[in-house]
C-alpha atoms as a PDB file:
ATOM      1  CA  UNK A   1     -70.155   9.942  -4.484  1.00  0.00           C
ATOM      2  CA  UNK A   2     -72.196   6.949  -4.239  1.00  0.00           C
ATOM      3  CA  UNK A   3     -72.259   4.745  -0.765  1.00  0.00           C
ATOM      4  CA  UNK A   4     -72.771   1.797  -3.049  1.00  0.00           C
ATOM      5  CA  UNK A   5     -71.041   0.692  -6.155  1.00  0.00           C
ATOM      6  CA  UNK A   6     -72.514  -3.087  -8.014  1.00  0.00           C
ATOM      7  CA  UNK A   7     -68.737  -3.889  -9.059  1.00  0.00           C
ATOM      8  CA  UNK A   8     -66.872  -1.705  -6.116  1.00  0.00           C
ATOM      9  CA  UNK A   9     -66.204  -1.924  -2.576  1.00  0.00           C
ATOM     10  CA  UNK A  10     -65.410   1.205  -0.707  1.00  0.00           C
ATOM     11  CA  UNK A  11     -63.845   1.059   2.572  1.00  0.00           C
ATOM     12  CA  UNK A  12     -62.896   3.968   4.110  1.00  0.00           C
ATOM     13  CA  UNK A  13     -60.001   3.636   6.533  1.00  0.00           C
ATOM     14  CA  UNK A  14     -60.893   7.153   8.053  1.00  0.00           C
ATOM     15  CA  UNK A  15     -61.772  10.106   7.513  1.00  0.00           C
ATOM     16  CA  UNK A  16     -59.186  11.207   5.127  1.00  0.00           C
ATOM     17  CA  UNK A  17     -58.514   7.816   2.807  1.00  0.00           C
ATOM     18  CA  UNK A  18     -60.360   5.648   1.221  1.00  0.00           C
ATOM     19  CA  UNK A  19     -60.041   2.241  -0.282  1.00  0.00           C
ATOM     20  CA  UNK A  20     -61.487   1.278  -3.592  1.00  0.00           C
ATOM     21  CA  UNK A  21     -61.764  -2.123  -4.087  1.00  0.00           C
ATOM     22  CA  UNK A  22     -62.635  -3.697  -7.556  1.00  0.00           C
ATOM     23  CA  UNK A  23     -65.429  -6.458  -6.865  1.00  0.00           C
ATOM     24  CA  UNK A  24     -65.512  -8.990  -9.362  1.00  0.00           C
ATOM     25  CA  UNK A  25     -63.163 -11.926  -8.212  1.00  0.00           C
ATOM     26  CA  UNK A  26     -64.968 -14.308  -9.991  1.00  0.00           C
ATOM     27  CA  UNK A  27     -63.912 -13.001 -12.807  1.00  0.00           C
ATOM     28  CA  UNK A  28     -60.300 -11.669 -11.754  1.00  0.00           C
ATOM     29  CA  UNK A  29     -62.073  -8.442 -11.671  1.00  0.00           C
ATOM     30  CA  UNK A  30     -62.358  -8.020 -15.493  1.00  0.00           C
ATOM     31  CA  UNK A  31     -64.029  -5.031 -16.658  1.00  0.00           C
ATOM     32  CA  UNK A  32     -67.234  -5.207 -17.618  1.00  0.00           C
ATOM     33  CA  UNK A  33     -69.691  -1.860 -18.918  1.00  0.00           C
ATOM     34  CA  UNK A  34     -70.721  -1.820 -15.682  1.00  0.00           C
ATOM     35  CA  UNK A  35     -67.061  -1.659 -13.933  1.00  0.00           C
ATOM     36  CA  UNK A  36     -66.120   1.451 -15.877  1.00  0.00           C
ATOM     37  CA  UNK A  37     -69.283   2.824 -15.556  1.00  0.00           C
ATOM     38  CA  UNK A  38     -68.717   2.684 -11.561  1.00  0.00           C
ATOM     39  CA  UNK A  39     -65.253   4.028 -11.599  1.00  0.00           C
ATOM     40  CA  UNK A  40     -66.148   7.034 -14.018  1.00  0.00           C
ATOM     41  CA  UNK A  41     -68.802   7.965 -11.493  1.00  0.00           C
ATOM     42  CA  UNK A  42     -66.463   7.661  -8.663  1.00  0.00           C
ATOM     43  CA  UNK A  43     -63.519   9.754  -9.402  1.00  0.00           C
ATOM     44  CA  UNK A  44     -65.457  12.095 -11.146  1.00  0.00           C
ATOM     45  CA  UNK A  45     -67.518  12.391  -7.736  1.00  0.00           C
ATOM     46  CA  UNK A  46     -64.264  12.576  -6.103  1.00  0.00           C
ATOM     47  CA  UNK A  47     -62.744  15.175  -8.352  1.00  0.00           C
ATOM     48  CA  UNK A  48     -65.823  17.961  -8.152  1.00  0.00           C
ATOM     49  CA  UNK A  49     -66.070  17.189  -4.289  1.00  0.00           C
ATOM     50  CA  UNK A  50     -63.894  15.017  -2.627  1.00  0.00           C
ATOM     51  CA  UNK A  51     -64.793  16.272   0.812  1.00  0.00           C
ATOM     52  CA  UNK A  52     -62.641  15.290   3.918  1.00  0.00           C
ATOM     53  CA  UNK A  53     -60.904  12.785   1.154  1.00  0.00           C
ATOM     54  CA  UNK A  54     -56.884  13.053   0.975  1.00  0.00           C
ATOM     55  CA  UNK A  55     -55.890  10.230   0.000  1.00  0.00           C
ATOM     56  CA  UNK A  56     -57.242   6.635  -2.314  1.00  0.00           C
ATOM     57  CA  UNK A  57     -55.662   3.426  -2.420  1.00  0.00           C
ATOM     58  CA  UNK A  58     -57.104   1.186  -5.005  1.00  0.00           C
ATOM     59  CA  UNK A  59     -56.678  -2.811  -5.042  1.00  0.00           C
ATOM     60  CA  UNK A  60     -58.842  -5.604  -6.296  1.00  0.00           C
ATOM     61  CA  UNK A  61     -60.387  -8.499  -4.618  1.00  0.00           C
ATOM     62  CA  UNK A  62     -59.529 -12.282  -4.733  1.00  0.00           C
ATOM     63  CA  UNK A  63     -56.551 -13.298  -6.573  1.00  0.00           C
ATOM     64  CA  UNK A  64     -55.654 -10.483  -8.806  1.00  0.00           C
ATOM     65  CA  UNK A  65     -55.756  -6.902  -9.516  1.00  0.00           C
ATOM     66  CA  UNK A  66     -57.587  -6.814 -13.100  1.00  0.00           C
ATOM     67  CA  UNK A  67     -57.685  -9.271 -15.858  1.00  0.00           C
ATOM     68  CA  UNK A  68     -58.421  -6.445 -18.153  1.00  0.00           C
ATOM     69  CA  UNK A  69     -61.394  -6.244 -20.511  1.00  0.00           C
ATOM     70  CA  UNK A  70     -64.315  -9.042 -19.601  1.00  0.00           C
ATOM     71  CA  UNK A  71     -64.095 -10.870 -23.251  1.00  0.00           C
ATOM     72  CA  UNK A  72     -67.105 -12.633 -22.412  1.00  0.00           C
ATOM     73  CA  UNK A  73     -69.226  -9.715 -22.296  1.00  0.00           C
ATOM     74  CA  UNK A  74     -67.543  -8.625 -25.651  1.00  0.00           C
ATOM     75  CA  UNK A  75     -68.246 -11.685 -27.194  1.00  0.00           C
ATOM     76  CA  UNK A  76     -70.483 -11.169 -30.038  1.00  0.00           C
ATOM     77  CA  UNK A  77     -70.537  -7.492 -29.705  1.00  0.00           C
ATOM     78  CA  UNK A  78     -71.006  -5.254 -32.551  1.00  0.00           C
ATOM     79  CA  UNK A  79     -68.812  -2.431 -33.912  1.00  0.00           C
ATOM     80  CA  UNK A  80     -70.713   0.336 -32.821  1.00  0.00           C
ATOM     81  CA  UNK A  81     -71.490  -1.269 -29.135  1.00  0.00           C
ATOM     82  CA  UNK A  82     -67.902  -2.090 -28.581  1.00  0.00           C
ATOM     83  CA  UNK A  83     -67.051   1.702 -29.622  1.00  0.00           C
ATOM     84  CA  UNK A  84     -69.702   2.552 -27.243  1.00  0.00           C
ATOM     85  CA  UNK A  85     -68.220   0.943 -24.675  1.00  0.00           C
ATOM     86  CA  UNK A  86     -65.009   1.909 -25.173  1.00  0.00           C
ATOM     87  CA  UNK A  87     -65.831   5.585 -24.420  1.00  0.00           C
ATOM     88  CA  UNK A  88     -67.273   4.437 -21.142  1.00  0.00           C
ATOM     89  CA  UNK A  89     -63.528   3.262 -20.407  1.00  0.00           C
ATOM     90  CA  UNK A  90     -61.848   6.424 -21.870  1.00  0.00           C
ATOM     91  CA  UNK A  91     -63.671   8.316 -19.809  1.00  0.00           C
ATOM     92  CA  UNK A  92     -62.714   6.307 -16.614  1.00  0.00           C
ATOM     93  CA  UNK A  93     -59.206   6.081 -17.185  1.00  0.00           C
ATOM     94  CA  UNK A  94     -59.373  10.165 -17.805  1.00  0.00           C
ATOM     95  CA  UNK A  95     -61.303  10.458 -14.220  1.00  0.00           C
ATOM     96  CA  UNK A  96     -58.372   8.497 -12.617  1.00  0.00           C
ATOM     97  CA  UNK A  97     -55.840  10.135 -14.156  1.00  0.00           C
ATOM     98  CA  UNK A  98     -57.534  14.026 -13.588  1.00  0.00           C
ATOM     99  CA  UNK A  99     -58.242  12.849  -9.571  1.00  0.00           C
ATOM    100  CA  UNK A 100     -57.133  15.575  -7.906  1.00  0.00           C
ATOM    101  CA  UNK A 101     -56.550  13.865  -5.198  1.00  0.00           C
ATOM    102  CA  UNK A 102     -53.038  11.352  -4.588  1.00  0.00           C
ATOM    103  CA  UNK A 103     -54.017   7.530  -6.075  1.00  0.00           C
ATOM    104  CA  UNK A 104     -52.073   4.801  -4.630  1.00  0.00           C
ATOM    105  CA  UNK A 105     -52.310   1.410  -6.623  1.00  0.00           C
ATOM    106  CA  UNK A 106     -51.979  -1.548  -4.278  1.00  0.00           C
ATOM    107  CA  UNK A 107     -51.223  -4.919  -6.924  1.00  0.00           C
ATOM    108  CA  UNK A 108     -52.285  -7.708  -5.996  1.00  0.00           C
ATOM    109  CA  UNK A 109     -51.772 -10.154  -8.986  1.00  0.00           C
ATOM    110  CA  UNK A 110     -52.285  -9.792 -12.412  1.00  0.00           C
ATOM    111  CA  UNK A 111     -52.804  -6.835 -13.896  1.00  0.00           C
ATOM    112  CA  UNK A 112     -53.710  -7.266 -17.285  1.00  0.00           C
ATOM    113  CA  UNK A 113     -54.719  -4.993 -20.646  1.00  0.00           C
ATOM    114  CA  UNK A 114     -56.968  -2.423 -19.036  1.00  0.00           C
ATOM    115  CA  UNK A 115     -55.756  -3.688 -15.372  1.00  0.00           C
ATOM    116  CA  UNK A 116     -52.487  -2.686 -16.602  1.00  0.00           C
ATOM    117  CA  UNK A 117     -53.669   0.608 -17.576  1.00  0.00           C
ATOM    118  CA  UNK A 118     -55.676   1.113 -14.585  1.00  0.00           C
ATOM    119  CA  UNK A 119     -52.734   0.486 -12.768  1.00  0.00           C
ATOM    120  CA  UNK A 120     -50.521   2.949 -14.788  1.00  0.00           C
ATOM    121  CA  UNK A 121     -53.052   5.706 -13.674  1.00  0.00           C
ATOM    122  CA  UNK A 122     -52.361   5.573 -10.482  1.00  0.00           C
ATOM    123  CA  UNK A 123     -50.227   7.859  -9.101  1.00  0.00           C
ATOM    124  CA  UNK A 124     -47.446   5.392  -7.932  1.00  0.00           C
ATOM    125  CA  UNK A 125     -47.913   1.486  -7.386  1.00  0.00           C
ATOM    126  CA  UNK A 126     -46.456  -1.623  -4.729  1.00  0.00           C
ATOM    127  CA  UNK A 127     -47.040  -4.960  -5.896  1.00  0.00           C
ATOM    128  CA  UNK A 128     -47.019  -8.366  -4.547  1.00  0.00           C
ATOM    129  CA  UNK A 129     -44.061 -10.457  -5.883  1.00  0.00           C
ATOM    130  CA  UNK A 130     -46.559 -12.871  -7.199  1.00  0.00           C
ATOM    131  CA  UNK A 131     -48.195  -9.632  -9.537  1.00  0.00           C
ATOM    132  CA  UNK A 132     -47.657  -9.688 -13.481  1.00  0.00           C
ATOM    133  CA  UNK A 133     -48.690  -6.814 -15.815  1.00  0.00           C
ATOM    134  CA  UNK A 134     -48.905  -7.258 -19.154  1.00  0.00           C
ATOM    135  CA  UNK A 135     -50.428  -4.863 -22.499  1.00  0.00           C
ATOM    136  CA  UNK A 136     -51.557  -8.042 -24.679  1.00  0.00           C
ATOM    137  CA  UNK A 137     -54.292  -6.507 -26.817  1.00  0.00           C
ATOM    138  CA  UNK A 138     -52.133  -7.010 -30.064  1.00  0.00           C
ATOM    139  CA  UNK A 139     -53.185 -10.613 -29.622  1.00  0.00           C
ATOM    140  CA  UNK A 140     -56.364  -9.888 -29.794  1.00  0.00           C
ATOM    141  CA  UNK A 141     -56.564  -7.474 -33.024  1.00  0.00           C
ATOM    142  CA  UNK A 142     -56.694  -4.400 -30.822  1.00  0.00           C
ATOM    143  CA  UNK A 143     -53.929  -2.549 -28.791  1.00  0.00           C
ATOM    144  CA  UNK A 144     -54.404  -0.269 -25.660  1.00  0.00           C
ATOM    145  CA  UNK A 145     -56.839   2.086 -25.534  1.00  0.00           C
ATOM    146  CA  UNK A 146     -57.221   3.209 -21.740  1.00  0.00           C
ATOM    147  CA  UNK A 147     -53.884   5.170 -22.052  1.00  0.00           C
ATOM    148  CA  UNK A 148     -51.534   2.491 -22.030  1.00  0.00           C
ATOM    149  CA  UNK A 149     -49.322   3.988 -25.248  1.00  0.00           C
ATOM    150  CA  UNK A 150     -49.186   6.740 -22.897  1.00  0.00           C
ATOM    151  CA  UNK A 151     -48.585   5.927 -19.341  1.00  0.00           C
ATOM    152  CA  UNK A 152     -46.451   2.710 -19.676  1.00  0.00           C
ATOM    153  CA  UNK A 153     -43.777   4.429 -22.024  1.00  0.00           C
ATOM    154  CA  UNK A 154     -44.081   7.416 -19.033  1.00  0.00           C
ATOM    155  CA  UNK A 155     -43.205   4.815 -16.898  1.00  0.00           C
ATOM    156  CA  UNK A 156     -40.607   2.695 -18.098  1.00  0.00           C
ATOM    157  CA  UNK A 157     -39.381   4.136 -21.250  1.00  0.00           C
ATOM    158  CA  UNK A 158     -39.935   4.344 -25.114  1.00  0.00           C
ATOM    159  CA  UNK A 159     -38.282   1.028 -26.105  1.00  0.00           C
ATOM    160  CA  UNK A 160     -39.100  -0.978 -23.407  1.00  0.00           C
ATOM    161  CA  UNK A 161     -42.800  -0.481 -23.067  1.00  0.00           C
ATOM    162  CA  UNK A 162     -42.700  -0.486 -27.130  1.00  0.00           C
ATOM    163  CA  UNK A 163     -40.983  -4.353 -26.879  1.00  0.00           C
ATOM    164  CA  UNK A 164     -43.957  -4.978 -24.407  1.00  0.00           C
ATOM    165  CA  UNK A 165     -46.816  -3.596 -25.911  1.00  0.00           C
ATOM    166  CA  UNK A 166     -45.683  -4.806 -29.799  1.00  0.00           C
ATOM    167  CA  UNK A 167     -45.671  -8.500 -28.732  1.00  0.00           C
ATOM    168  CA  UNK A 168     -48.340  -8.321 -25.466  1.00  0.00           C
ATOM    169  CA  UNK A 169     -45.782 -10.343 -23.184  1.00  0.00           C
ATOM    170  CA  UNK A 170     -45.769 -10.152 -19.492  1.00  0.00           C
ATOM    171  CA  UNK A 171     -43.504  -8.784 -16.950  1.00  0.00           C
ATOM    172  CA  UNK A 172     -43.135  -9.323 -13.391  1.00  0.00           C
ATOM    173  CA  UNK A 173     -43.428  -7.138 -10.530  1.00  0.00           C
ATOM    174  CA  UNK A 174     -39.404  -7.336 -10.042  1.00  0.00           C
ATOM    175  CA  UNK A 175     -39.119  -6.109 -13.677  1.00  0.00           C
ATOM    176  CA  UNK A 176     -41.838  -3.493 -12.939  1.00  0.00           C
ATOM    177  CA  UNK A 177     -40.009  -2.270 -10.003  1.00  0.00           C
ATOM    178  CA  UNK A 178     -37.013  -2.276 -11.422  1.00  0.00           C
ATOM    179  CA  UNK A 179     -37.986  -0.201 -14.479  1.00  0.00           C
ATOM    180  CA  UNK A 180     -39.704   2.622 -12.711  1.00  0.00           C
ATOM    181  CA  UNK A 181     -43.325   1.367 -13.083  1.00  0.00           C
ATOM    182  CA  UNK A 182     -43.704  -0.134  -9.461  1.00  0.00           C
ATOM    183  CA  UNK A 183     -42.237   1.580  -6.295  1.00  0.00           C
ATOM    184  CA  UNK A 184     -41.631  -1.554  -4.253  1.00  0.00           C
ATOM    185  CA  UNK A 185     -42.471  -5.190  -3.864  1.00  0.00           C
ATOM    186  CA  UNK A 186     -43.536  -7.445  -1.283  1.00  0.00           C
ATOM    187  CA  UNK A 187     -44.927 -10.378  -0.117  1.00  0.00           C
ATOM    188  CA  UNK A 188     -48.715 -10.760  -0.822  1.00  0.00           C
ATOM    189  CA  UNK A 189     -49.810  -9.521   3.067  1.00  0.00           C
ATOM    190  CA  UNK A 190     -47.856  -7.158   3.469  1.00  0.00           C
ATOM    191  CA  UNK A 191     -49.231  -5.417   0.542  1.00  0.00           C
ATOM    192  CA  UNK A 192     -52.446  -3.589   2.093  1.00  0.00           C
ATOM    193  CA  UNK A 193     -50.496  -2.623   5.591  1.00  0.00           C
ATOM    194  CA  UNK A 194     -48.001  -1.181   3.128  1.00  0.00           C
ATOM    195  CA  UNK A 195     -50.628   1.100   0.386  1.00  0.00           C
ATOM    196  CA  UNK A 196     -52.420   1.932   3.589  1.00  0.00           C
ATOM    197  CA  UNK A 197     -49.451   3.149   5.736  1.00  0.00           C
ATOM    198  CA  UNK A 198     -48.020   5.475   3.079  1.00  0.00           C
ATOM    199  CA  UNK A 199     -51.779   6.252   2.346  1.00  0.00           C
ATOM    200  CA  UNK A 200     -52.232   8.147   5.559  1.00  0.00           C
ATOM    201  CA  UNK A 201     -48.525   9.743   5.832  1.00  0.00           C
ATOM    202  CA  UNK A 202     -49.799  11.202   2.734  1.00  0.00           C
ATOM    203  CA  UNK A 203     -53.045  12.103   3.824  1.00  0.00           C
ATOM    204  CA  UNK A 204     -51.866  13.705   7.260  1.00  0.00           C
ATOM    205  CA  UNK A 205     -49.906  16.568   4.930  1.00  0.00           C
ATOM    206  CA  UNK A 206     -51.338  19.565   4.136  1.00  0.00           C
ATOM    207  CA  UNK A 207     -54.105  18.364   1.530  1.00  0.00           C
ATOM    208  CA  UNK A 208     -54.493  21.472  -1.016  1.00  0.00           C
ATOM    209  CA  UNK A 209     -50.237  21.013  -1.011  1.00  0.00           C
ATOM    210  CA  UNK A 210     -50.617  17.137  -1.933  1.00  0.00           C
ATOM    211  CA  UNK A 211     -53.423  18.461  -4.508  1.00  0.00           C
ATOM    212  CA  UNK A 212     -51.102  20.749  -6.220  1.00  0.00           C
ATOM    213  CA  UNK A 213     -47.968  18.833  -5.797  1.00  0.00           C
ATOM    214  CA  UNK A 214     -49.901  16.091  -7.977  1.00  0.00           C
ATOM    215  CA  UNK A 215     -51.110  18.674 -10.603  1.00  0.00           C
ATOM    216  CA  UNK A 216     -47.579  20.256 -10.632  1.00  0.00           C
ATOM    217  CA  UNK A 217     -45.606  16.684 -11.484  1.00  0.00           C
ATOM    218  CA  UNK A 218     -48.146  15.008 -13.395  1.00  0.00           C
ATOM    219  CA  UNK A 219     -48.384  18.681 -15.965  1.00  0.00           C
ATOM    220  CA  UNK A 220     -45.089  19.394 -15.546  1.00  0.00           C
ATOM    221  CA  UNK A 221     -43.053  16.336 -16.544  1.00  0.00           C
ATOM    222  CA  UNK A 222     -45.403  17.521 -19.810  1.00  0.00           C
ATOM    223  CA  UNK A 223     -44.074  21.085 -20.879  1.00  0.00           C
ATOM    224  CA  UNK A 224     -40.375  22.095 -21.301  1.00  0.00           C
ATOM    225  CA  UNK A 225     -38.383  22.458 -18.285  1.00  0.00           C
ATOM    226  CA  UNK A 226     -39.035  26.397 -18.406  1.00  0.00           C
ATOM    227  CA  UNK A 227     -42.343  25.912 -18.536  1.00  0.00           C
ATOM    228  CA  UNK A 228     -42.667  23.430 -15.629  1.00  0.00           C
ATOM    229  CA  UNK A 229     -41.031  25.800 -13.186  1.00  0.00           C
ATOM    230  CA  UNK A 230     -43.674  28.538 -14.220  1.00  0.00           C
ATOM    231  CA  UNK A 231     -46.632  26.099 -13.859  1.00  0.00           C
ATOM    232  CA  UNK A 232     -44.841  25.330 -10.394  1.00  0.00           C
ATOM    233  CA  UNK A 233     -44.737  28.654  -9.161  1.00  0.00           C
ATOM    234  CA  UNK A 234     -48.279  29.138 -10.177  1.00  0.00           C
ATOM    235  CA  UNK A 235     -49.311  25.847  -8.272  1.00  0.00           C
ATOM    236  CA  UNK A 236     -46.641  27.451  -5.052  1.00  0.00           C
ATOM    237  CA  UNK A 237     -48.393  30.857  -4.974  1.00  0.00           C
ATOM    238  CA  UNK A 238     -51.245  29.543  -5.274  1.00  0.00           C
ATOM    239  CA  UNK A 239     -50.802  28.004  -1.096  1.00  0.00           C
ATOM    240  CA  UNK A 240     -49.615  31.134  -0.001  1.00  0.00           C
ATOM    241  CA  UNK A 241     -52.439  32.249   1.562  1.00  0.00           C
ATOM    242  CA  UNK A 242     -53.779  29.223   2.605  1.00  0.00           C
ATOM    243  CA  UNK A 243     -54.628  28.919   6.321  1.00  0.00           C
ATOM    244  CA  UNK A 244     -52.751  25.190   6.261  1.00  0.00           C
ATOM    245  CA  UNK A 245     -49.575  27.354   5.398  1.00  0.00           C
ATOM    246  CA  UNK A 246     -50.507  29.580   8.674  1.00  0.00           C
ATOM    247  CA  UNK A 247     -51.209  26.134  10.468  1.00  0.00           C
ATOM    248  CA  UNK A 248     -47.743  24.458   9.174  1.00  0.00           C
ATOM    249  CA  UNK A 249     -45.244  27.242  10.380  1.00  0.00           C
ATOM    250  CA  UNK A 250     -47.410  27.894  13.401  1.00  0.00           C
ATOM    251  CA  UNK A 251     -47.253  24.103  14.026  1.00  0.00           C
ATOM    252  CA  UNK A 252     -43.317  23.715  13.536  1.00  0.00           C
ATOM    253  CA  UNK A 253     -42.873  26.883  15.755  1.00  0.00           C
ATOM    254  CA  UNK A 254     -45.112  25.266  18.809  1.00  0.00           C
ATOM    255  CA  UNK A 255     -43.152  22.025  18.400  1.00  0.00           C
ATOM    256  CA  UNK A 256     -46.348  19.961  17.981  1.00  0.00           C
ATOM    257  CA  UNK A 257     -48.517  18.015  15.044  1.00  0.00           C
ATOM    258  CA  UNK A 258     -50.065  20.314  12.606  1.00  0.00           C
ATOM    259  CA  UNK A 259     -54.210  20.709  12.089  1.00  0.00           C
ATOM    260  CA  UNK A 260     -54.815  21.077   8.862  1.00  0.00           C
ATOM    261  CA  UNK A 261     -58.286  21.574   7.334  1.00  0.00           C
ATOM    262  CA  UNK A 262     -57.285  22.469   3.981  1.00  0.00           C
ATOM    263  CA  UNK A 263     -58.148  25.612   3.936  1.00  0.00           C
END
């Protein structure tokens, strides 16, 4: 993992969680080539060795979370550089979505096209009451292509995201909340406190369970029910032997906070 990202800001809040900031306010932190190029290497960094890393919370800067794709960049572009690019943003949406580690989206305003979809990667969302999201790439002679057909109807259901998606209009964050796509709402600063609170209750848990709780929900709610529980158990025996699951009993039975190393 890079110290330095062009269209990033990485602040880590300790040792265990970090927050990823998209940097291009003047823009409402559209994504550019550049943007996507930034993320990919990030979580894919993350993902092969994420280090004392537990836990991400990822935001944007200025007034908004993501207006989606920068359309001034794709002004003019041709066929085969647009397709070009587009892999770049496959590929990040993939590296969110494979993070090992938990992703916690912290929206704070619009969240637009492949903001939307960025969001939807995450692992679970809050939102300020002023945030919007919206999938509006029909109006544009496109549709979603970051895994929005995907994640949204995940999220909030077949028919709803398919009445959102077909005619590209917004929805709030009280919507979004109350269809399952945002976990809670708030006023704009209480937002950060929020992410970064349940940030670090999740990162002082046992971090190889948090790994494979995430792999076992995310692949699960994919196979049959039969198949889930198998994968679960898998994931399960799989701690076992961990010295965390040593430290966590140990911990419980000597009435004091637990150490783990995740190990």
């Amino acid at each position: 993992m890079k110290q330095t990202y062009e269209t990033l800001s990485l602040t880590p809040q300790d040792d265990h969680v970090l927050l990823v900031t998209l940097n291009r306010p003047d823009v409402l932190n559209a994504m550019n080539t550049q943007l996507g190029l930034d993320l990919v290497n990030l979580f894919e960094s993350i993902a092969m060795s994420p280090g004392l890393l537990r836990c991400i919370v990822l935001t944007g800067s200025g007034k908004g979370f993501c207006a989606g794709g920068d359309l001034k960049q794709r002004n003019g572009m041709s066929s085969q550089d647009w397709t070009a690019q587009h892999v770049v943003f496959e590929r990040m949406a993939r590296a969110l979505l494979d993070c090992p580690l938990p992703i916690v989206g912290a929206i704070n305003g619009a969240a637009f096209g492949g903001g939307c979809e960025l969001a939807c990667c995450c692992d679970f969302l809050y939102a300020a009451e002023n945030a919007k999201f919206a999938l509006p790439e029909v109006r544009l002679g496109i549709m979603p292509g970051a895994g929005g057909t995907q994640t949204l109807p995940r999220a909030i259901g077949e028919r709803r995201a398919k009445e959102h998606i077909l005619t590209g209009k917004p929805f709030t964050a009280a919507q979004a909340e109350l269809w399952g796509l945002v976990n809670e709402v708030m006023p704009i600063e209480a937002l950060m406190p929020r992410a970064l609170e349940v940030a670090k209750l999740i990162a002082s848990n046992a971090p190889l369970s948090t790994r494979q709780v995430k792999q076992s929900v995310s692949r699960g709610l994919r196979m049959s029910l039969g198949d889930g529980l198998a994968f679960e158990i898998e994931a399960y025996n799989r701690l076992v032997a961990t010295e965390d699951r040593h430290e966590g009993v140990r911990a419980f039975n000597e009435k004091r906070k637990p150490n783990f190393q995740g190990r």
